[in-house]
Protein backbone atom coordinates (compact mmCIF):
# COMPACT_ATOMS: atom_id res chain seq x y z
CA UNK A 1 165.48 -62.69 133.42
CA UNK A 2 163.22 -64.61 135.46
CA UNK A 3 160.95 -65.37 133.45
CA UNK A 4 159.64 -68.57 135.30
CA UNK A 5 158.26 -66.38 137.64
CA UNK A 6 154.80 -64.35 137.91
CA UNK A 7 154.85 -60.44 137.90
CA UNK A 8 154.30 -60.07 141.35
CA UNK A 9 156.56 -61.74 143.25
CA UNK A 10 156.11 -63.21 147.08
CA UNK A 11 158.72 -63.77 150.16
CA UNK A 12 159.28 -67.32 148.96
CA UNK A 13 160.27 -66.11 145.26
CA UNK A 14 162.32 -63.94 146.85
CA UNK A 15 164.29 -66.55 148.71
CA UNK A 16 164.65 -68.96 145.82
CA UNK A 17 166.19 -65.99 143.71
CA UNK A 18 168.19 -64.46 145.57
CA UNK A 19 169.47 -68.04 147.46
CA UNK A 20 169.01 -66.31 150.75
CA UNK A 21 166.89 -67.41 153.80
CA UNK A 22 163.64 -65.81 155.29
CA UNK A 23 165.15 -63.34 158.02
CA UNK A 24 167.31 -62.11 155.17
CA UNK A 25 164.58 -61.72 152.59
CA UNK A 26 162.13 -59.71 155.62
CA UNK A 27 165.32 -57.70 156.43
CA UNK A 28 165.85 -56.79 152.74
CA UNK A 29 162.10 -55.67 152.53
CA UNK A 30 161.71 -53.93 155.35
CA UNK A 31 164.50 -51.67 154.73
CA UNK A 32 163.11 -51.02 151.62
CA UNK A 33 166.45 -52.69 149.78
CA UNK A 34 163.81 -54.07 147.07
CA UNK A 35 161.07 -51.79 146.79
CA UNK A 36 157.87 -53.50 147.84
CA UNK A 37 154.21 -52.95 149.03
CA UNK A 38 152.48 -54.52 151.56
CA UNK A 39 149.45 -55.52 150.90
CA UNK A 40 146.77 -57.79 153.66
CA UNK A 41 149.94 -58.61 155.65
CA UNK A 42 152.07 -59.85 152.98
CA UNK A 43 154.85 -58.45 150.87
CA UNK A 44 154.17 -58.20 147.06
CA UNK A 45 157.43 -57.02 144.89
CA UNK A 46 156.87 -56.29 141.24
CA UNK A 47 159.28 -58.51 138.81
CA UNK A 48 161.17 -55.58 137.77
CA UNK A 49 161.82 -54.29 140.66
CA UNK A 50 163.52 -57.39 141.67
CA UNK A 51 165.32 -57.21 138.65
CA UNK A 52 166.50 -53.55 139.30
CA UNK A 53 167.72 -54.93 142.59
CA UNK A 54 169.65 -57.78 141.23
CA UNK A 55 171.37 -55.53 138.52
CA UNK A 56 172.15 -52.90 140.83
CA UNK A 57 174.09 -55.88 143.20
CA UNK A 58 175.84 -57.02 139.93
CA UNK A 59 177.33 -53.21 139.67
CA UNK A 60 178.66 -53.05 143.09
């Protein structure tokens, strides 16, 4: 599973998985939906953590 991507995903990777828009992605992070860090201003989400998030949505 996404394997065209790095291992430390970005906002914009975000948005082009998930088919959502910025304010969505940013509202997603900052709640902490898709565990993150924040690092020089700028969100940094590891791979698998997106992948826990996506598999998690498939459950519900």
């Amino acid at each position: 599973m996404l394997k065209k991507y790095p291992d430390i995903l970005l906002v914009a990777d975000i948005m082009e998985i998930l088919k959502i828009g910025k304010s969505s992605a940013y509202k997603l992070l900052r709640s902490n939906q898709i565990k993150n860090k924040k690092i020089a201003g700028e969100y940094k989400i590891s791979k698998n953590d997106m992948i826990k998030y996506i598999r998690g949505k498939e459950i519900t």
